[in-house]
C-alpha atoms as a PDB file:
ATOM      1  CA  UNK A   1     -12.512 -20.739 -14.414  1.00  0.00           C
ATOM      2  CA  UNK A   2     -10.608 -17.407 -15.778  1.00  0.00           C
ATOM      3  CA  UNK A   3      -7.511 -17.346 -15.919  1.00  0.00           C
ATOM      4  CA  UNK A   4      -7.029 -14.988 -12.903  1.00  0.00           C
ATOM      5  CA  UNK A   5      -9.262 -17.228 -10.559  1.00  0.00           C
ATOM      6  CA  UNK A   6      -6.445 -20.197 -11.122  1.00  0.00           C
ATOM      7  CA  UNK A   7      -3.565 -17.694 -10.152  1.00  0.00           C
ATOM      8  CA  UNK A   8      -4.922 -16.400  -7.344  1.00  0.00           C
ATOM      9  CA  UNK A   9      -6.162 -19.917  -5.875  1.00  0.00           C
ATOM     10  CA  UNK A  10      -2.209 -21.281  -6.840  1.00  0.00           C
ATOM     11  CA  UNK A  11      -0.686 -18.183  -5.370  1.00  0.00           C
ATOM     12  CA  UNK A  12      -3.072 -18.340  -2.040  1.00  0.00           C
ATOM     13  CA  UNK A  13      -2.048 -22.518  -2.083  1.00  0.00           C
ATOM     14  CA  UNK A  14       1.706 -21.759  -2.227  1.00  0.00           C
ATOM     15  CA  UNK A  15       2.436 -18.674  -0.760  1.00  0.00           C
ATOM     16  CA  UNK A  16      -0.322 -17.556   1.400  1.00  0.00           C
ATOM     17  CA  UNK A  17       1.033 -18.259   4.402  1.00  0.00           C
ATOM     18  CA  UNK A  18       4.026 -16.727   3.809  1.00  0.00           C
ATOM     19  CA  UNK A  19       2.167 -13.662   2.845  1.00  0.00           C
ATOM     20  CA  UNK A  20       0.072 -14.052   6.268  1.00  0.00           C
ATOM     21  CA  UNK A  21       3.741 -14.245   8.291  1.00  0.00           C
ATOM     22  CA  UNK A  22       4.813 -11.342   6.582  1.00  0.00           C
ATOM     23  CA  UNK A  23       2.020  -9.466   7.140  1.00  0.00           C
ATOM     24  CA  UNK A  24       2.126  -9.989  10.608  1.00  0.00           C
ATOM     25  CA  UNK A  25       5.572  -8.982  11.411  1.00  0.00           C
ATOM     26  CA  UNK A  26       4.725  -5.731   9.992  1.00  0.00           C
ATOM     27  CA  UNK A  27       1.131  -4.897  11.774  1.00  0.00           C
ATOM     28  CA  UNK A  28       1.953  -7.403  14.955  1.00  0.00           C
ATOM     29  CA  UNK A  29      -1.828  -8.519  15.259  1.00  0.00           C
ATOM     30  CA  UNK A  30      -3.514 -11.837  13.342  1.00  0.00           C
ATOM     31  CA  UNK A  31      -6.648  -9.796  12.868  1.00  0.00           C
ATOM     32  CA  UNK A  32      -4.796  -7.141  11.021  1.00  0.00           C
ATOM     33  CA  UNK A  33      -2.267  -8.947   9.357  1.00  0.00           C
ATOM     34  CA  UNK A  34      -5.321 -10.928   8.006  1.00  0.00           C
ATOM     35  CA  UNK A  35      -7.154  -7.965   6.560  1.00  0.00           C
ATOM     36  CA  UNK A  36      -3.900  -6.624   5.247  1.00  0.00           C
ATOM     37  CA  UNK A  37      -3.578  -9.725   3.372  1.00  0.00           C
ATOM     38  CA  UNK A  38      -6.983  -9.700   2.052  1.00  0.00           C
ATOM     39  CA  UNK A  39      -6.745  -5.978   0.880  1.00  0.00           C
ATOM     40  CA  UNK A  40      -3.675  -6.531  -0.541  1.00  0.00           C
ATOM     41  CA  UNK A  41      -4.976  -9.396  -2.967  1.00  0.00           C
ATOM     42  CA  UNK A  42      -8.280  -7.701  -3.566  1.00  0.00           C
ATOM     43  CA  UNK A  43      -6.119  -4.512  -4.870  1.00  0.00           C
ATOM     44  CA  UNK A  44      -3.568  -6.568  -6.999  1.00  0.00           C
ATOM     45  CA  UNK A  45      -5.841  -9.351  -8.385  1.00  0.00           C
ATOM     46  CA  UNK A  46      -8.762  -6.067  -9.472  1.00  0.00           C
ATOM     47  CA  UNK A  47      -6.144  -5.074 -11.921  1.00  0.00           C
ATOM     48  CA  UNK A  48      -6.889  -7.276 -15.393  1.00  0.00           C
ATOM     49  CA  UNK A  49      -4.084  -7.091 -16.846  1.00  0.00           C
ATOM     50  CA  UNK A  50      -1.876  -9.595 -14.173  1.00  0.00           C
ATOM     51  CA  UNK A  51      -0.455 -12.478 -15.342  1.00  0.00           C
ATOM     52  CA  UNK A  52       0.107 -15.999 -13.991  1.00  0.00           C
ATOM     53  CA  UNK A  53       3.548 -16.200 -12.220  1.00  0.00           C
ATOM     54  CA  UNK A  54       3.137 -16.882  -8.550  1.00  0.00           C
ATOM     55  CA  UNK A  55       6.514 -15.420  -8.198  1.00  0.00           C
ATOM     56  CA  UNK A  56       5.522 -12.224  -9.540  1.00  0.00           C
ATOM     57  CA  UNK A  57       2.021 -12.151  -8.881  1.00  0.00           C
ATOM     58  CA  UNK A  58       3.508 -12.430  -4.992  1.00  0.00           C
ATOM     59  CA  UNK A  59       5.952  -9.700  -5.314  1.00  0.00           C
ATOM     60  CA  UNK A  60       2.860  -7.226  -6.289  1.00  0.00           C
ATOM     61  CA  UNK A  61       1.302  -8.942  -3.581  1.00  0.00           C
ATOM     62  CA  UNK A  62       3.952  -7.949  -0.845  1.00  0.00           C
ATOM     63  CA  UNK A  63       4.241  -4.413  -2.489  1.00  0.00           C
ATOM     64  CA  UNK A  64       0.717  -3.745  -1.614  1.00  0.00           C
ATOM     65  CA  UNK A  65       1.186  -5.520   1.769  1.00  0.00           C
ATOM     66  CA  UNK A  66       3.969  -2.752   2.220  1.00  0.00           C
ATOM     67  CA  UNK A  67       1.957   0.321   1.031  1.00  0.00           C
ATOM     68  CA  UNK A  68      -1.058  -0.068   2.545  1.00  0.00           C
ATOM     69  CA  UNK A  69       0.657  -1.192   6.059  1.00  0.00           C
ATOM     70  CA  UNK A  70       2.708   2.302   5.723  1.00  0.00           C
ATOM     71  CA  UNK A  71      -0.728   4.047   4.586  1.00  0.00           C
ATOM     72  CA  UNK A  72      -3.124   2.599   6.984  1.00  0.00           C
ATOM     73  CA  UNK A  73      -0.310   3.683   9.800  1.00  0.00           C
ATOM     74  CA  UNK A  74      -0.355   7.061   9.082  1.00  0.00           C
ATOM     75  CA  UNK A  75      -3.728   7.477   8.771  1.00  0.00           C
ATOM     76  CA  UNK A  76      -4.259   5.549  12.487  1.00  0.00           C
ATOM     77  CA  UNK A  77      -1.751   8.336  13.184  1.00  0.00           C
ATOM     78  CA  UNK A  78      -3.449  11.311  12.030  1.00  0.00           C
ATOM     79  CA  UNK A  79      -6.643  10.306  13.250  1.00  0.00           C
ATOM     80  CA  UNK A  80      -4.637   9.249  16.951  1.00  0.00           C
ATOM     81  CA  UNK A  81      -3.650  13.500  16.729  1.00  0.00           C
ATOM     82  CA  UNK A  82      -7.007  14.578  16.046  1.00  0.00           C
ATOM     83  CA  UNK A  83      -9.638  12.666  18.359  1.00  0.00           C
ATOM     84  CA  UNK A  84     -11.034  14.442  21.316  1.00  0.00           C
ATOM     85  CA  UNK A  85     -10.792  11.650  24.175  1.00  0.00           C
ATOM     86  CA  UNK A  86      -7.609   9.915  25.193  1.00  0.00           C
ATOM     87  CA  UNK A  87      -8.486   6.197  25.461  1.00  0.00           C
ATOM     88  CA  UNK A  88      -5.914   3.978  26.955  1.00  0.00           C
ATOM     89  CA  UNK A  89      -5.538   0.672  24.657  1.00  0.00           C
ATOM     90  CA  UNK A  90      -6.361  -1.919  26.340  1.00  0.00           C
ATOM     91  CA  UNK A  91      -3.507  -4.478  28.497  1.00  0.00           C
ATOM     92  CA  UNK A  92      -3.832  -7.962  27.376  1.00  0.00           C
ATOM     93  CA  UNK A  93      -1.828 -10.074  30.589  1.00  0.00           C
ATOM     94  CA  UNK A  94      -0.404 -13.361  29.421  1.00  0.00           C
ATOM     95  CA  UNK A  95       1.200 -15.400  32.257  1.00  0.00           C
ATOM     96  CA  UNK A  96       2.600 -17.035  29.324  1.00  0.00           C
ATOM     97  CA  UNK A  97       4.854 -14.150  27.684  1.00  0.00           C
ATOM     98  CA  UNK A  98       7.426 -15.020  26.115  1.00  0.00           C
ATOM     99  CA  UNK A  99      10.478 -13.346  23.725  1.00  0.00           C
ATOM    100  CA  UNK A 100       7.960 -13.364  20.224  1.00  0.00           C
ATOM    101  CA  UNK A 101       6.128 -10.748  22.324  1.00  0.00           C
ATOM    102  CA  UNK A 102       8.795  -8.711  23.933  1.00  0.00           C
ATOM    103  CA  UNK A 103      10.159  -8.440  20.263  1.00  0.00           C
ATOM    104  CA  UNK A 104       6.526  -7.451  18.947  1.00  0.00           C
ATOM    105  CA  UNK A 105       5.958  -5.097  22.101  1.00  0.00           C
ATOM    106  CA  UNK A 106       9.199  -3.500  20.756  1.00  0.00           C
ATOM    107  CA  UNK A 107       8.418  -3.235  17.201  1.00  0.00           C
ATOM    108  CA  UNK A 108       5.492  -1.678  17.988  1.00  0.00           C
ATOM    109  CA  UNK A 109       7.474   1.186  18.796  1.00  0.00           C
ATOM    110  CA  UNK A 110       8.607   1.525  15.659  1.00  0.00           C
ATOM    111  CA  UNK A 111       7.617   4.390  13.358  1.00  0.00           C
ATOM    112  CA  UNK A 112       6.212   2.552   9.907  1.00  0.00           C
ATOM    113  CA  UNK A 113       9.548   3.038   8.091  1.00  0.00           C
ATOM    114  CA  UNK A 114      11.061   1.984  11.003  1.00  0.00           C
ATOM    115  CA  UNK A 115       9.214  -1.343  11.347  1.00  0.00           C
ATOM    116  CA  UNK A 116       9.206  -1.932   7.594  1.00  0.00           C
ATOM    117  CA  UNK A 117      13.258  -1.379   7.156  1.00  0.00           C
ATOM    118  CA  UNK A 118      13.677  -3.924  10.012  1.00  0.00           C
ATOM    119  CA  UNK A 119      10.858  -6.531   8.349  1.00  0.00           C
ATOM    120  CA  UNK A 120      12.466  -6.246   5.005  1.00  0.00           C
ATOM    121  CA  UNK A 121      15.910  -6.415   6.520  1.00  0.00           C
ATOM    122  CA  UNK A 122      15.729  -9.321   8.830  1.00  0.00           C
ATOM    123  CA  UNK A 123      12.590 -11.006   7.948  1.00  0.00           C
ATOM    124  CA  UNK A 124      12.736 -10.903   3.607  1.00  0.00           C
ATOM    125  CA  UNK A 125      16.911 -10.456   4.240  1.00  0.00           C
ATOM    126  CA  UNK A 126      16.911  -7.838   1.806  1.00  0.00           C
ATOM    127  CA  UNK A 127      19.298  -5.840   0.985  1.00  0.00           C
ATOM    128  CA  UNK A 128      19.786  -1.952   1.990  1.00  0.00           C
ATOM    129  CA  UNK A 129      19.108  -1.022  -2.026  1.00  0.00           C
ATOM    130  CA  UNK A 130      16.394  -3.610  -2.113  1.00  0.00           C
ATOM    131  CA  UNK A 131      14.873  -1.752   0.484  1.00  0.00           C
ATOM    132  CA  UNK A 132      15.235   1.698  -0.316  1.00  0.00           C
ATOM    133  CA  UNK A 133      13.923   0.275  -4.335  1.00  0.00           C
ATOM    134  CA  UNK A 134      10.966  -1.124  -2.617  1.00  0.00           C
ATOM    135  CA  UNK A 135      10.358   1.749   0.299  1.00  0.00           C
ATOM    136  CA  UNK A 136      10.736   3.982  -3.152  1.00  0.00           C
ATOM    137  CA  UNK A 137      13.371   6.019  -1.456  1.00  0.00           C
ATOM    138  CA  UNK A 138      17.272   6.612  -0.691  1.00  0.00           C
ATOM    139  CA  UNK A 139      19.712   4.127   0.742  1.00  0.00           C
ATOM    140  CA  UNK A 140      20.937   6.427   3.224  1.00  0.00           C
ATOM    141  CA  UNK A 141      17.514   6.841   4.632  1.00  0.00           C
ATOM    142  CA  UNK A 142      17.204   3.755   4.842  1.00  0.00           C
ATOM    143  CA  UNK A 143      20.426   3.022   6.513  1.00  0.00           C
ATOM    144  CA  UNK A 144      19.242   5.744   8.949  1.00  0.00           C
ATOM    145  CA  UNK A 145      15.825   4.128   9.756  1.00  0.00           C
ATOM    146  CA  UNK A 146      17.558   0.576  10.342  1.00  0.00           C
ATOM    147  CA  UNK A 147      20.078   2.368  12.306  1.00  0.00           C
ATOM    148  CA  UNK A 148      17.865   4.140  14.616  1.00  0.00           C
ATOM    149  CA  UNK A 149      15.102   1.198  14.567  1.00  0.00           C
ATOM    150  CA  UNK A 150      18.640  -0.898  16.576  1.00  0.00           C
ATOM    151  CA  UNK A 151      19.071   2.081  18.473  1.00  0.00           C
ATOM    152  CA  UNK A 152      15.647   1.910  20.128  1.00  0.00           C
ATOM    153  CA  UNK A 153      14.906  -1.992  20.175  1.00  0.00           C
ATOM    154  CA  UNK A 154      18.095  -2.417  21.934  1.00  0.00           C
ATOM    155  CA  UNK A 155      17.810  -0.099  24.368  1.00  0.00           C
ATOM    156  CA  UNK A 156      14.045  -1.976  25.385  1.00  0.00           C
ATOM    157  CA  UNK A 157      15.377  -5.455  24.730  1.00  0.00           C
ATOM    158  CA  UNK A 158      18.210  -5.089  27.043  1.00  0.00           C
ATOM    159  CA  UNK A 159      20.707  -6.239  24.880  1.00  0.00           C
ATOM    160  CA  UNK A 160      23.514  -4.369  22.773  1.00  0.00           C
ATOM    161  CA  UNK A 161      23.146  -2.477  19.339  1.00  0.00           C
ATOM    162  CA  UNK A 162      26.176  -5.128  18.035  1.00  0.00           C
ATOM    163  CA  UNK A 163      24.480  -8.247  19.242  1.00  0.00           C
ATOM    164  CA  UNK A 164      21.439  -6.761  16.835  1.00  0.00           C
ATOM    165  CA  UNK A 165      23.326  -7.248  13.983  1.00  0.00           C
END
């Protein structure tokens, strides 16, 4: 086997289903979260020059989680602006509903920075410069995303911004 086929099947035995939970918090769908994954490895692991840390090789791995969530979001939001017919997505009822999908009704809300401040924040419990190093921009902005991202999943969970904290 090459030496990339043994990191990848390590990295996948250790830490895929961490990536698979991550992934999901950002996109909120299995299906998604699952291709996101799979893109995500297919882009990092195409590159020959990787080595054979799963810590690292995971880090690249989340980074591309990250980018193409953010990417494929504002494309799905271009493409949302410029279609001709207004279809209503369709209600999935679930006597069974419970606070995991309140909270994902709510992130869906989000705008993509939005989402991704509040995953790195409270999911990876990163910091604010961790986040604006791997967001690739300034801590105030994203101070300002976390801050209006409480704002707005307070005011649909029914609770208070300082309970969010």
């Amino acid at each position: 086997m090459a030496d990339w086929e043994d990191a990848f099947t390590e990295l996948l035995a250790a830490r895929g289903a961490a990536l698979r939970s991550y992934a999901y918090l950002l996109t909120g769908e299995r299906a998604a979260a699952g291709d996101l994954v799979q893109d995500a490895l297919l882009r990092v692991f195409s590159r020959l020059r990787l080595g054979s840390d799963v810590l690292q090789l995971e880090g690249y791995v989340r980074r591309a989680i990250l980018n193409q969530y953010i990417d494929g979001r504002r494309r799905a939001k271009l493409w949302a602006a410029s279609r001709h017919l207004l279809v209503e997505p369709p209600v999935h009822e679930d006597a069974d509903a419970t606070v995991a999908d309140e909270v994902r009704q709510a992130l869906s809300t989000l705008s993509p920075k939005q989402r991704a401040c509040v995953v790195l924040r409270y999911y990876e419990d990163l910091t604010v410069p961790d986040i604006a190093e791997q967001l690739g921009c300034a801590e105030g902005t994203v101070k300002r995303h976390l801050a209006d991202a409480r704002v707005k999943l307070a005011a649909q969970l029914g609770t208070t911004e300082e309970s969010m904290r």
